[in-house]
PDB file of N, CA and C in Angstrom:
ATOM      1  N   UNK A   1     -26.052  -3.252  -4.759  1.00  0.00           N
ATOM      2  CA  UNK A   1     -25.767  -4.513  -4.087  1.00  0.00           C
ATOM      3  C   UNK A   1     -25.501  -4.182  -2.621  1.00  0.00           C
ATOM      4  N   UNK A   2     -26.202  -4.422  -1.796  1.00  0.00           N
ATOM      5  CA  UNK A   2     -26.401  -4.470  -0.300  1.00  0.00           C
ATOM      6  C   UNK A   2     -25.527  -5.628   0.361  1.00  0.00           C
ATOM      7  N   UNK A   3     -25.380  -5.762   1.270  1.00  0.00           N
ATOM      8  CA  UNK A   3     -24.667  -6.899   2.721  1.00  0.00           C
ATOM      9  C   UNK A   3     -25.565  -6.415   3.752  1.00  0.00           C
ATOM     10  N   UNK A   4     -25.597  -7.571   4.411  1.00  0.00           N
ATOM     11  CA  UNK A   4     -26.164  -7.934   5.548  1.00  0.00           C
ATOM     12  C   UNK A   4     -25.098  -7.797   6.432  1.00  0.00           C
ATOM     13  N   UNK A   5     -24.140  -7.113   7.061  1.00  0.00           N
ATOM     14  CA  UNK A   5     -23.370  -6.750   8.042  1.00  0.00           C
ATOM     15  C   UNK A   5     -23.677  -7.393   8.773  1.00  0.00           C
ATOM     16  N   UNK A   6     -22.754  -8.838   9.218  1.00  0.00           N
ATOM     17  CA  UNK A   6     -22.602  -9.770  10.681  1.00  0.00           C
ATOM     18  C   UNK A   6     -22.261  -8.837  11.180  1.00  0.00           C
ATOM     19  N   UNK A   7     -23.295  -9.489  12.942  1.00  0.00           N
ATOM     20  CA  UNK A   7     -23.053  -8.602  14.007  1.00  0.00           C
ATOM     21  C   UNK A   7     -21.632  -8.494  14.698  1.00  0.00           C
ATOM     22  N   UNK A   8     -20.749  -9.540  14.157  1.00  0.00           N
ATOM     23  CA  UNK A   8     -18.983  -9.256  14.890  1.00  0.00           C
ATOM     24  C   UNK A   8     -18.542  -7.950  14.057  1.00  0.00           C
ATOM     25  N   UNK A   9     -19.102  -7.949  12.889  1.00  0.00           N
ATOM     26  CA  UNK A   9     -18.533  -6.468  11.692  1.00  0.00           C
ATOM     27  C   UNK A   9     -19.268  -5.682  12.438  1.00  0.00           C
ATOM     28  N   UNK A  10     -20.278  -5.171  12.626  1.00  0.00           N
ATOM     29  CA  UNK A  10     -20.971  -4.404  13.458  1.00  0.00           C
ATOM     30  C   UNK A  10     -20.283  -3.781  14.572  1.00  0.00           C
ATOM     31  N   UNK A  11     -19.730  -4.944  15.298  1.00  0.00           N
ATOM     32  CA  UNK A  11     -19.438  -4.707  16.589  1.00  0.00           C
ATOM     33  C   UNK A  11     -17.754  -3.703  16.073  1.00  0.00           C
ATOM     34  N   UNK A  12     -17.326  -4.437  15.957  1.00  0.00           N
ATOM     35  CA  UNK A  12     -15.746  -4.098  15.401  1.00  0.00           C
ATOM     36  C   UNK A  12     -15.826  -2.642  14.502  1.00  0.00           C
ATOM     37  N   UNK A  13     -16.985  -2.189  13.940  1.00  0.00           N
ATOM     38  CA  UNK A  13     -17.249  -1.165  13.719  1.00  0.00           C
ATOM     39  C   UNK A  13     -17.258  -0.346  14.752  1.00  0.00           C
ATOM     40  N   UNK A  14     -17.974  -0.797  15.883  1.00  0.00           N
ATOM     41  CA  UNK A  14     -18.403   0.442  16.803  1.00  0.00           C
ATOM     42  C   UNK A  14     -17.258   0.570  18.265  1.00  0.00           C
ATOM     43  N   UNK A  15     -16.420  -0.629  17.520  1.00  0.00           N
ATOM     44  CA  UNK A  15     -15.463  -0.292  18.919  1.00  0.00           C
ATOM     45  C   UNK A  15     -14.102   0.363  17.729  1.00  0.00           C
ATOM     46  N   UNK A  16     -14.676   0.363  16.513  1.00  0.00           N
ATOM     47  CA  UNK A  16     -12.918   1.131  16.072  1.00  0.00           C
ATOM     48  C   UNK A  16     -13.315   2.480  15.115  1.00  0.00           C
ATOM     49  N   UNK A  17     -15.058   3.026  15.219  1.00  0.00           N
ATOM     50  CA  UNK A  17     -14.636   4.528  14.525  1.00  0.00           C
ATOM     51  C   UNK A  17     -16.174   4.674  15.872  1.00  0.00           C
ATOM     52  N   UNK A  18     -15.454   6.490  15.849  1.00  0.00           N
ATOM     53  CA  UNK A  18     -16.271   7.309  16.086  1.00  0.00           C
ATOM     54  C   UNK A  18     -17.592   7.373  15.923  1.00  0.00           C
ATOM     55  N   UNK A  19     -17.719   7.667  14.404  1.00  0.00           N
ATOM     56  CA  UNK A  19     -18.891   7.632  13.261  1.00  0.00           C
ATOM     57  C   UNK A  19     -19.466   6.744  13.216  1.00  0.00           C
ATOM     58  N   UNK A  20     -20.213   5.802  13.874  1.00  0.00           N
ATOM     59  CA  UNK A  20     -20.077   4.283  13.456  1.00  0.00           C
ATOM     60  C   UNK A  20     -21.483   4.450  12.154  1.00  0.00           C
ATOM     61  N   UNK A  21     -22.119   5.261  12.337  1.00  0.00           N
ATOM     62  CA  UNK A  21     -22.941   4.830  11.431  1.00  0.00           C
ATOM     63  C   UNK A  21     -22.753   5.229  10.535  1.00  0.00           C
ATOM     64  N   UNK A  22     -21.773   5.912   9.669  1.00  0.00           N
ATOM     65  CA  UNK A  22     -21.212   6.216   8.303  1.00  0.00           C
ATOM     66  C   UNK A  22     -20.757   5.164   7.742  1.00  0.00           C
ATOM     67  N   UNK A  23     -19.953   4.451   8.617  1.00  0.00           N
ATOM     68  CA  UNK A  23     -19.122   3.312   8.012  1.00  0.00           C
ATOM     69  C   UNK A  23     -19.984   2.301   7.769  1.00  0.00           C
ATOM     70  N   UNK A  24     -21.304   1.972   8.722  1.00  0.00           N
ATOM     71  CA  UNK A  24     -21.859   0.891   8.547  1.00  0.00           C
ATOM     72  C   UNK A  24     -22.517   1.360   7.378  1.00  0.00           C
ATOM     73  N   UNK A  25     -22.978   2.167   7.088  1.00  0.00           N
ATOM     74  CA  UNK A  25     -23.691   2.707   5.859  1.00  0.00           C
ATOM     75  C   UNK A  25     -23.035   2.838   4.334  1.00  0.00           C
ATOM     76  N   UNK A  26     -22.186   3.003   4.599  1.00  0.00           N
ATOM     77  CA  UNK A  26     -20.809   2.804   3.424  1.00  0.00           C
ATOM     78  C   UNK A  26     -20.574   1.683   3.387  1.00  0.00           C
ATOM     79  N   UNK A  27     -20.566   0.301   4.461  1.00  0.00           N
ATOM     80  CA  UNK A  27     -19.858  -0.646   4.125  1.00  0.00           C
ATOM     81  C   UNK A  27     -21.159  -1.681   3.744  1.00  0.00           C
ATOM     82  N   UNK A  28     -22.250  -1.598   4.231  1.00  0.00           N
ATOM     83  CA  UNK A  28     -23.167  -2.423   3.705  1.00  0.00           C
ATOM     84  C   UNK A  28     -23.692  -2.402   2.442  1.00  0.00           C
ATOM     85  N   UNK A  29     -23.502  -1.269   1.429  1.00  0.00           N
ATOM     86  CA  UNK A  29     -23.888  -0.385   0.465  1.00  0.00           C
ATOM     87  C   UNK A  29     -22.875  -0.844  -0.289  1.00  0.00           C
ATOM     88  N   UNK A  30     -21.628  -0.964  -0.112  1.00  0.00           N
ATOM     89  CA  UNK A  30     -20.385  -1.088  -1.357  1.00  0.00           C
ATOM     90  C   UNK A  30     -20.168  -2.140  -2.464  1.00  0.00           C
ATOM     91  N   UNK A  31     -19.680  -2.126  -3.244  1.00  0.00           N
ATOM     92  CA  UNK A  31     -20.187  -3.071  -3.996  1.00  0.00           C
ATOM     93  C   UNK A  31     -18.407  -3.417  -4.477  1.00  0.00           C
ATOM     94  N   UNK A  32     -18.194  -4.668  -3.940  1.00  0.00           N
ATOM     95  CA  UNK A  32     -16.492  -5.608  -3.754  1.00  0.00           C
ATOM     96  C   UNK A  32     -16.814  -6.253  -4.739  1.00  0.00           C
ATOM     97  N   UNK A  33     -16.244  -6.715  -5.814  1.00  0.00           N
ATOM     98  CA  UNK A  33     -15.613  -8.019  -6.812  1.00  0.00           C
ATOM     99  C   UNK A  33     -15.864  -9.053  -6.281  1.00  0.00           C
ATOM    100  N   UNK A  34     -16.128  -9.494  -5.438  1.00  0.00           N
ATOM    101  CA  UNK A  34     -15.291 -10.499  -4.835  1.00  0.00           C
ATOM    102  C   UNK A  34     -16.541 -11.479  -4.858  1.00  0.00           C
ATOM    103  N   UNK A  35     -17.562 -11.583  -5.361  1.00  0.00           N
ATOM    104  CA  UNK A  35     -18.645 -12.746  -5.700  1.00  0.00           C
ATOM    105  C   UNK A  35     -18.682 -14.184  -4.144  1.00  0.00           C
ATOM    106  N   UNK A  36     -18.097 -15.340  -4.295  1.00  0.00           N
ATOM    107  CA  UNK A  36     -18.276 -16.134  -3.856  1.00  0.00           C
ATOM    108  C   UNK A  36     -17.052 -16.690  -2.979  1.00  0.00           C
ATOM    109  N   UNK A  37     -15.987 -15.791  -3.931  1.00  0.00           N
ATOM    110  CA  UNK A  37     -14.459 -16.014  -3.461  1.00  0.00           C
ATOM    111  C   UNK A  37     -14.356 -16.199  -2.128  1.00  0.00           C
ATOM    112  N   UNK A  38     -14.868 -15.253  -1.413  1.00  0.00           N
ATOM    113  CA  UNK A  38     -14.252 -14.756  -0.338  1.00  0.00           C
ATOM    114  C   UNK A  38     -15.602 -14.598   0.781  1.00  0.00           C
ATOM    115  N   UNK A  39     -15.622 -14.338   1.809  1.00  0.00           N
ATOM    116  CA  UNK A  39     -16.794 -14.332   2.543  1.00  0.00           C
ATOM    117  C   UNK A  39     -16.699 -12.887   2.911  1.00  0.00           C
ATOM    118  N   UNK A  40     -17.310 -11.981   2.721  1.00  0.00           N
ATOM    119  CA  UNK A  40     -17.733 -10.724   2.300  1.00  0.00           C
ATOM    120  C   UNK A  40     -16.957 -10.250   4.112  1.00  0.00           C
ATOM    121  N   UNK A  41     -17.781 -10.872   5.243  1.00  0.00           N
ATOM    122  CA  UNK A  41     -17.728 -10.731   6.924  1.00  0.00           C
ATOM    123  C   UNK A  41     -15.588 -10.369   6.736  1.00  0.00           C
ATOM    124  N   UNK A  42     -15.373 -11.342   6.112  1.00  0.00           N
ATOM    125  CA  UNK A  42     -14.060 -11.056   5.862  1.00  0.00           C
ATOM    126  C   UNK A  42     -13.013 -10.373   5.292  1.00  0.00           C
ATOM    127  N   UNK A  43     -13.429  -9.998   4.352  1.00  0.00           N
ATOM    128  CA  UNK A  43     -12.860  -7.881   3.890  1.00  0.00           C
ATOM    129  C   UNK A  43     -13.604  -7.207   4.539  1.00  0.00           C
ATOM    130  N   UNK A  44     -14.187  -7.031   4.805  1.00  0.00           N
ATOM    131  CA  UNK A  44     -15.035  -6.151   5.967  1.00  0.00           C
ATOM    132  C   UNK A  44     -14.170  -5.678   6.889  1.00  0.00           C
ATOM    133  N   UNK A  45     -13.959  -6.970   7.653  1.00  0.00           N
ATOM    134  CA  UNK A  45     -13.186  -6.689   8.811  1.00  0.00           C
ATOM    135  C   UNK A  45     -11.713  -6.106   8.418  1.00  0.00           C
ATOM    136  N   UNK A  46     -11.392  -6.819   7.170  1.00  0.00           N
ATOM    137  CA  UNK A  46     -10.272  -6.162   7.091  1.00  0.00           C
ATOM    138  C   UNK A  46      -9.704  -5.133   6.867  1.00  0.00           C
ATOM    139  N   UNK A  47     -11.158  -4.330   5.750  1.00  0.00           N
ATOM    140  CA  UNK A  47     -10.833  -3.320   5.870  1.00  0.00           C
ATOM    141  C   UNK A  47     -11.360  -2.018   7.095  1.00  0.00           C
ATOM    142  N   UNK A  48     -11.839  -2.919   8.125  1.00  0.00           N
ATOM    143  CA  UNK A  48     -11.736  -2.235   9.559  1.00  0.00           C
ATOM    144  C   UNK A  48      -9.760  -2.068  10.202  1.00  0.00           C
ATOM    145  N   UNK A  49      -9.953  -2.756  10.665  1.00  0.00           N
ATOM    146  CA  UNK A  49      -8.363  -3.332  10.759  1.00  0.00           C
ATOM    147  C   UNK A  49      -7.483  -2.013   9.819  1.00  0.00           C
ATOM    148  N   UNK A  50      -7.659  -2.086   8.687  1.00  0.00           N
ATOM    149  CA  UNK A  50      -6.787  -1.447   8.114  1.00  0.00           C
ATOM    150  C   UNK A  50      -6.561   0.381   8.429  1.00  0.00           C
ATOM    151  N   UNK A  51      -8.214   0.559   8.368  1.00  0.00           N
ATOM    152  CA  UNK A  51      -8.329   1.719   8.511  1.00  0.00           C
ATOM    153  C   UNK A  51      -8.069   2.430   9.775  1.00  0.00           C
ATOM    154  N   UNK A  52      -8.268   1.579  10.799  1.00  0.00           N
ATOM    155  CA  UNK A  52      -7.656   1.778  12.128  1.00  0.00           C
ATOM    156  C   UNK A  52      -8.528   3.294  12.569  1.00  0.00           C
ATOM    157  N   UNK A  53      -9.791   2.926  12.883  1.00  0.00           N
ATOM    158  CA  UNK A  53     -11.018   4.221  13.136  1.00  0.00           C
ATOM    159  C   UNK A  53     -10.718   5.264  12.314  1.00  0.00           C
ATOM    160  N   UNK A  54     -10.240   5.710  11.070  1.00  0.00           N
ATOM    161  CA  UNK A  54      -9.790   6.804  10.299  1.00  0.00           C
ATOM    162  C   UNK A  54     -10.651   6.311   9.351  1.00  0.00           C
ATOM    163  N   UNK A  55     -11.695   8.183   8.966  1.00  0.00           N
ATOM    164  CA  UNK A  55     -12.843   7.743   8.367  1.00  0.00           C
ATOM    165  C   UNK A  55     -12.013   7.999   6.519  1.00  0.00           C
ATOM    166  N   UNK A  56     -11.016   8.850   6.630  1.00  0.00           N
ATOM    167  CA  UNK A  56     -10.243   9.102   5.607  1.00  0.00           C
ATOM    168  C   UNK A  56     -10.069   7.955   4.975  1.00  0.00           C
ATOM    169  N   UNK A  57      -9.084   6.773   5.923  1.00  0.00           N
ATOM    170  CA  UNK A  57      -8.013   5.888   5.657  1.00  0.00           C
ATOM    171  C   UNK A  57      -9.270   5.166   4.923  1.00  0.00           C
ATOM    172  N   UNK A  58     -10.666   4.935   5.639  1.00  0.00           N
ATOM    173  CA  UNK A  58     -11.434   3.685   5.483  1.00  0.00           C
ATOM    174  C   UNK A  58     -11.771   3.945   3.850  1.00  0.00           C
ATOM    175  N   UNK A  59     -11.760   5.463   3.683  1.00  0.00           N
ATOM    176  CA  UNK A  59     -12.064   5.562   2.259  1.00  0.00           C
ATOM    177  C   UNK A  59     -11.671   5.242   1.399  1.00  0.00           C
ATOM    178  N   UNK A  60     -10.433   5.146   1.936  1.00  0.00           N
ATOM    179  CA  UNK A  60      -9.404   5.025   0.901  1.00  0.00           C
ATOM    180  C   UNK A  60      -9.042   3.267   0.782  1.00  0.00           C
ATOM    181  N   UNK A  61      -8.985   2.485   1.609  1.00  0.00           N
ATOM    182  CA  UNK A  61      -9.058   1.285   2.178  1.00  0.00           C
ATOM    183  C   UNK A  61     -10.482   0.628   1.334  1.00  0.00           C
ATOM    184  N   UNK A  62     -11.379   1.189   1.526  1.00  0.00           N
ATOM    185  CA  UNK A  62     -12.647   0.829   0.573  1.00  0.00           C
ATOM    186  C   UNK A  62     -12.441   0.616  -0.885  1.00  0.00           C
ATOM    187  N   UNK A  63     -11.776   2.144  -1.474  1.00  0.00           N
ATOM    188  CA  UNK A  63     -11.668   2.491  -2.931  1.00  0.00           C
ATOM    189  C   UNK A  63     -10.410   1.539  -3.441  1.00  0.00           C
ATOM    190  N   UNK A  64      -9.642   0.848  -2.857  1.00  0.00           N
ATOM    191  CA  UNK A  64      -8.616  -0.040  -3.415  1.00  0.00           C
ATOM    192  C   UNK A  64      -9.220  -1.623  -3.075  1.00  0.00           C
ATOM    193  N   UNK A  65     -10.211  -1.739  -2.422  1.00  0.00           N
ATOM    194  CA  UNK A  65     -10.999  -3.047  -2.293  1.00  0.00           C
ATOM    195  C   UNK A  65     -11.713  -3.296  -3.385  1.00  0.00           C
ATOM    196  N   UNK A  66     -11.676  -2.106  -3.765  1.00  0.00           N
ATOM    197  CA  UNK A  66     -13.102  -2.549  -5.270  1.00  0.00           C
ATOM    198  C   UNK A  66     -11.838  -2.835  -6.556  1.00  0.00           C
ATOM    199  N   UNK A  67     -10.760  -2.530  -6.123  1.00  0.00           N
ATOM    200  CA  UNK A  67      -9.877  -2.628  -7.051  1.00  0.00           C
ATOM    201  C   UNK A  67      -9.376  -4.030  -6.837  1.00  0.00           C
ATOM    202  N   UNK A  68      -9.100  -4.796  -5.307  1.00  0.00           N
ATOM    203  CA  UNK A  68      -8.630  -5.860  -5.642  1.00  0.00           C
ATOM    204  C   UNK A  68      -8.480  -6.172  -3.751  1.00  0.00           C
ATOM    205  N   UNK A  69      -9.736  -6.979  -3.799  1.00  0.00           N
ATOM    206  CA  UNK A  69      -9.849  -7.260  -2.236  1.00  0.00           C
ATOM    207  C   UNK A  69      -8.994  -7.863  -1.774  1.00  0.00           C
ATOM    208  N   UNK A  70      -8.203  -8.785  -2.816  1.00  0.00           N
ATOM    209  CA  UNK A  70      -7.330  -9.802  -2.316  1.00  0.00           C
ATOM    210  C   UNK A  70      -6.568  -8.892  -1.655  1.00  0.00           C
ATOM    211  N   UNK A  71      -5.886  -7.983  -2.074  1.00  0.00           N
ATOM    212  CA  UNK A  71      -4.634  -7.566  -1.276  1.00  0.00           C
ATOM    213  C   UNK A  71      -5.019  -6.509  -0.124  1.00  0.00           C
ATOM    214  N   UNK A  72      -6.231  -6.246   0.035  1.00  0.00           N
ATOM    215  CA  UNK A  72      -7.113  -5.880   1.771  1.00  0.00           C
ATOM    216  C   UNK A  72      -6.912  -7.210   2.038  1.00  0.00           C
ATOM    217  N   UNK A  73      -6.971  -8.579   2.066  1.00  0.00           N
ATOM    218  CA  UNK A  73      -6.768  -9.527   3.106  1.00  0.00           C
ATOM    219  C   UNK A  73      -5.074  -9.651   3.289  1.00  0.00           C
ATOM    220  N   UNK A  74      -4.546  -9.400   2.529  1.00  0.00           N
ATOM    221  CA  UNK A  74      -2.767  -9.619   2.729  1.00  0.00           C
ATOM    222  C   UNK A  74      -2.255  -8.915   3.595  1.00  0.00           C
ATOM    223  N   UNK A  75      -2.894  -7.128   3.342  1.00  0.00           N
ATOM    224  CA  UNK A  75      -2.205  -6.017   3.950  1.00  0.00           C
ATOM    225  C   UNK A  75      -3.184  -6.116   5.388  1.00  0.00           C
ATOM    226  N   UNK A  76      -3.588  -6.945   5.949  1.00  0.00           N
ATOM    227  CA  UNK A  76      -4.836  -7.353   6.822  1.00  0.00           C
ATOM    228  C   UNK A  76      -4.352  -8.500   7.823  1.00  0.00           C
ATOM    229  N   UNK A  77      -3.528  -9.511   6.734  1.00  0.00           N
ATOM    230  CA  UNK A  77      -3.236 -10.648   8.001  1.00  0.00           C
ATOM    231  C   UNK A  77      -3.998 -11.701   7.985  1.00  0.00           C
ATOM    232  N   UNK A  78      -4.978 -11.271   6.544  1.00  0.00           N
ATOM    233  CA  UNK A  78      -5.914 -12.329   6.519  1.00  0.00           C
ATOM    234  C   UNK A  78      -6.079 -13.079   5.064  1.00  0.00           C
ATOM    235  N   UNK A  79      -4.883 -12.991   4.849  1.00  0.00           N
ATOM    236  CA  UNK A  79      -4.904 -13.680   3.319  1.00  0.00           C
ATOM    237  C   UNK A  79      -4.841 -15.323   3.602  1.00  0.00           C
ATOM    238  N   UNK A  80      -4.155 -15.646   4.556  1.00  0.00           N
ATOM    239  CA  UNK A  80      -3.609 -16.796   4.864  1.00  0.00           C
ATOM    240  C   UNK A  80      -4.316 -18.116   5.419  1.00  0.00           C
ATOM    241  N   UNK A  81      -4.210 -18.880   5.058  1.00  0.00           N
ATOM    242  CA  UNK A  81      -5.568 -20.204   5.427  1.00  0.00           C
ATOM    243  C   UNK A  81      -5.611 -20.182   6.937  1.00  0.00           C
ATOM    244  N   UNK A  82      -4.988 -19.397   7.650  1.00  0.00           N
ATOM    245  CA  UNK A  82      -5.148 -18.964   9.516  1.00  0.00           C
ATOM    246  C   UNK A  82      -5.845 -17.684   9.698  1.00  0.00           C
ATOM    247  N   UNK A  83      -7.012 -17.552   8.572  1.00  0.00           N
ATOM    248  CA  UNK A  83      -7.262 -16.525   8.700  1.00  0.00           C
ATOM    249  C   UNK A  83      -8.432 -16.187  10.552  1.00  0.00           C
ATOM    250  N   UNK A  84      -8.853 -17.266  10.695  1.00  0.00           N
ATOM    251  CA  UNK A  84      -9.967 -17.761  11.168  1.00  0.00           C
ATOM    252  C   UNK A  84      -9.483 -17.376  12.759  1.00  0.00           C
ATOM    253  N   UNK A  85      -8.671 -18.092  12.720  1.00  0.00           N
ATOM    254  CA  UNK A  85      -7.628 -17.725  13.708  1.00  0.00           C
ATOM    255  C   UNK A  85      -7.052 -16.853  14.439  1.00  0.00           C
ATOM    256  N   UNK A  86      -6.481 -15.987  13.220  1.00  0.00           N
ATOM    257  CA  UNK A  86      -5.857 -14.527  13.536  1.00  0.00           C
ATOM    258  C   UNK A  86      -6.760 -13.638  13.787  1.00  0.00           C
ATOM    259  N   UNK A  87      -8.476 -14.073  13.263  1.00  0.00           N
ATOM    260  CA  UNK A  87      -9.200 -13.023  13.561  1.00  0.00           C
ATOM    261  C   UNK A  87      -9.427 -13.336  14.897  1.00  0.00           C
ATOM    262  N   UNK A  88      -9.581 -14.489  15.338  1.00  0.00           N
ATOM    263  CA  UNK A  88     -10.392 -15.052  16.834  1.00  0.00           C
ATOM    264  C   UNK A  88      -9.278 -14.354  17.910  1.00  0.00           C
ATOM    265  N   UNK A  89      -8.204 -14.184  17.454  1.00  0.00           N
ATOM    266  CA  UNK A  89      -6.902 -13.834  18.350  1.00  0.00           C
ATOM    267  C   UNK A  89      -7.344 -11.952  18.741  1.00  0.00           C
ATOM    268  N   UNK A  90      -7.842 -11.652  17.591  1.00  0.00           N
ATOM    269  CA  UNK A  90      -8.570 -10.596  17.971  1.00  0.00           C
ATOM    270  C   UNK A  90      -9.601 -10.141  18.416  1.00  0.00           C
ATOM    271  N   UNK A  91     -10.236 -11.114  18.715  1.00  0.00           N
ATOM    272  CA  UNK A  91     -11.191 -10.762  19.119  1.00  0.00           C
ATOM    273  C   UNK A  91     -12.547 -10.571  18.216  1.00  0.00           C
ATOM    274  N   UNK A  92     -12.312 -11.327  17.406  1.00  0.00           N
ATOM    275  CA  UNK A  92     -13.344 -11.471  15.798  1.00  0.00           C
ATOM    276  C   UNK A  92     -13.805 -12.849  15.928  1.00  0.00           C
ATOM    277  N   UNK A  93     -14.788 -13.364  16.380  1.00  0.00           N
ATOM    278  CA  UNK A  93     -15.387 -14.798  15.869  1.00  0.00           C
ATOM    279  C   UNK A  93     -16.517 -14.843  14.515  1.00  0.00           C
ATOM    280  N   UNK A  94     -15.678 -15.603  13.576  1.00  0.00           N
ATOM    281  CA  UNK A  94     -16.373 -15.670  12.269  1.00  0.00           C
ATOM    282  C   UNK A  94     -17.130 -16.722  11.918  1.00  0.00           C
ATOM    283  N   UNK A  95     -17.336 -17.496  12.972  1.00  0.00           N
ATOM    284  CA  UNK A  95     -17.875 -19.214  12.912  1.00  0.00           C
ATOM    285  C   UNK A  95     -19.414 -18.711  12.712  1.00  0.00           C
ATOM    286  N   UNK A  96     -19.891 -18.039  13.156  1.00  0.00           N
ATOM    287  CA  UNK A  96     -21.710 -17.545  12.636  1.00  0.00           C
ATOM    288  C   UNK A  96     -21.829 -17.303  11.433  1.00  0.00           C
ATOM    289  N   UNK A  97     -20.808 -16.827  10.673  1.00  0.00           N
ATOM    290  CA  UNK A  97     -21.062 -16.098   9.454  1.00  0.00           C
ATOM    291  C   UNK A  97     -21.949 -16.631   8.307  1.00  0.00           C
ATOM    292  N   UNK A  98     -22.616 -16.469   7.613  1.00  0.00           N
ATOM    293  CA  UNK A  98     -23.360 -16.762   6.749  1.00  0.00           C
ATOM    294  C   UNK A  98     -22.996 -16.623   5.399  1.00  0.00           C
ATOM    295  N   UNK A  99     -21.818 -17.040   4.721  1.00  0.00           N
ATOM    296  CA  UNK A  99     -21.028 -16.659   3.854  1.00  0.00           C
ATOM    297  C   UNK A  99     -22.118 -16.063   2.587  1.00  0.00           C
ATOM    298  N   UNK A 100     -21.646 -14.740   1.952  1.00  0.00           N
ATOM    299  CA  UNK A 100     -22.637 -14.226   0.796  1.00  0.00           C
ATOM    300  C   UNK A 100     -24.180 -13.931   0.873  1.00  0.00           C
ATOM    301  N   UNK A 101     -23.936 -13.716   2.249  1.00  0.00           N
ATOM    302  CA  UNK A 101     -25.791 -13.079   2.511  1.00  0.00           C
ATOM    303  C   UNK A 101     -25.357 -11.779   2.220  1.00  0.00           C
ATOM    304  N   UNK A 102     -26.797 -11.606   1.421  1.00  0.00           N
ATOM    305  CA  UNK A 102     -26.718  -9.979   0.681  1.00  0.00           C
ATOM    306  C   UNK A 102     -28.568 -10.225   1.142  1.00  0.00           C
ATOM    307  N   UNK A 103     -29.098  -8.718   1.191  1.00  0.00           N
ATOM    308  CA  UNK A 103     -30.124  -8.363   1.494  1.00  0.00           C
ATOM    309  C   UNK A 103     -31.571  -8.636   0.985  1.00  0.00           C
ATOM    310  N   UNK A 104     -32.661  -8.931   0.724  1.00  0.00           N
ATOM    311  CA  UNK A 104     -33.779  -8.979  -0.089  1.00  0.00           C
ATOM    312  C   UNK A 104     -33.292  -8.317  -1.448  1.00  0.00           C
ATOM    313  N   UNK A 105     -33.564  -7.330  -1.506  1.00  0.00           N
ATOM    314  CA  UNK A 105     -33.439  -6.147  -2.226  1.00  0.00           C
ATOM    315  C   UNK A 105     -32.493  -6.555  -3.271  1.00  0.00           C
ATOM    316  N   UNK A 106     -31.079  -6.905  -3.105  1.00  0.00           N
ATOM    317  CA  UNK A 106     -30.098  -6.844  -4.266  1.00  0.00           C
ATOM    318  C   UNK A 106     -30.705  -8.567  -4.545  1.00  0.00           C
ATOM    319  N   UNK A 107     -31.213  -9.300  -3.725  1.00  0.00           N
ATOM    320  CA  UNK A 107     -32.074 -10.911  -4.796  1.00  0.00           C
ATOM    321  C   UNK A 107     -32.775 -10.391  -5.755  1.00  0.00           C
ATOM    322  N   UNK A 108     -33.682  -9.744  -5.578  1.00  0.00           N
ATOM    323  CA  UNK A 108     -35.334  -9.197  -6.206  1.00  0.00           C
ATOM    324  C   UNK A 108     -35.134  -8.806  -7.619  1.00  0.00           C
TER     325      UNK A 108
END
């Protein structure tokens, strides 16, 4: 199961790790619970945020997302119906997002 990585995740990738193309490669590739719940652009970021450019932390930040994304948006700041908000305050605009675009490939 693939993601289509919005270009604000993109970006926020390349201004918070080194590596950027590990992470984008790990994070478009991963495969979250989280179906329809949630808009994918949005654990993403959070678990950017969390990991704070640490390719360790992100691993680890990843491997407890598949366990239960909800609480990557809590420990994130983004559990809360201001989520939209708190991201824009950062410098995250999520209004493009395309909620649950996943790639050709994982449709087919």
């Amino acid at each position: 199961m693939a993601y289509t990585l919005e270009l604000s995740v993109l970006t926020e990738i390349s201004r918070t790790f080194a590596d950027a193309d590990y992470v984008e490669r790990v994070l478009a590739s991963a495969i979250l619970p989280m179906g329809e719940s949630a808009p994918p652009p949005r654990v993403h970021i959070a678990l950017l945020w969390l990991s704070a450019g640490h390719i360790k932390r992100f691993d680890h930040e990843l491997s407890a997302a598949r366990s239960d994304w909800r609480d990557t948006l809590l420990r994130a700041g983004l559990a809360g119906t201001n989520w939209r908000e708190v991201m824009q305050h950062r410098g995250v605009d999520p209004r493009p997002w395309k909620f649950g675009t996943r790639t050709k490939a994982e449709n087919s």
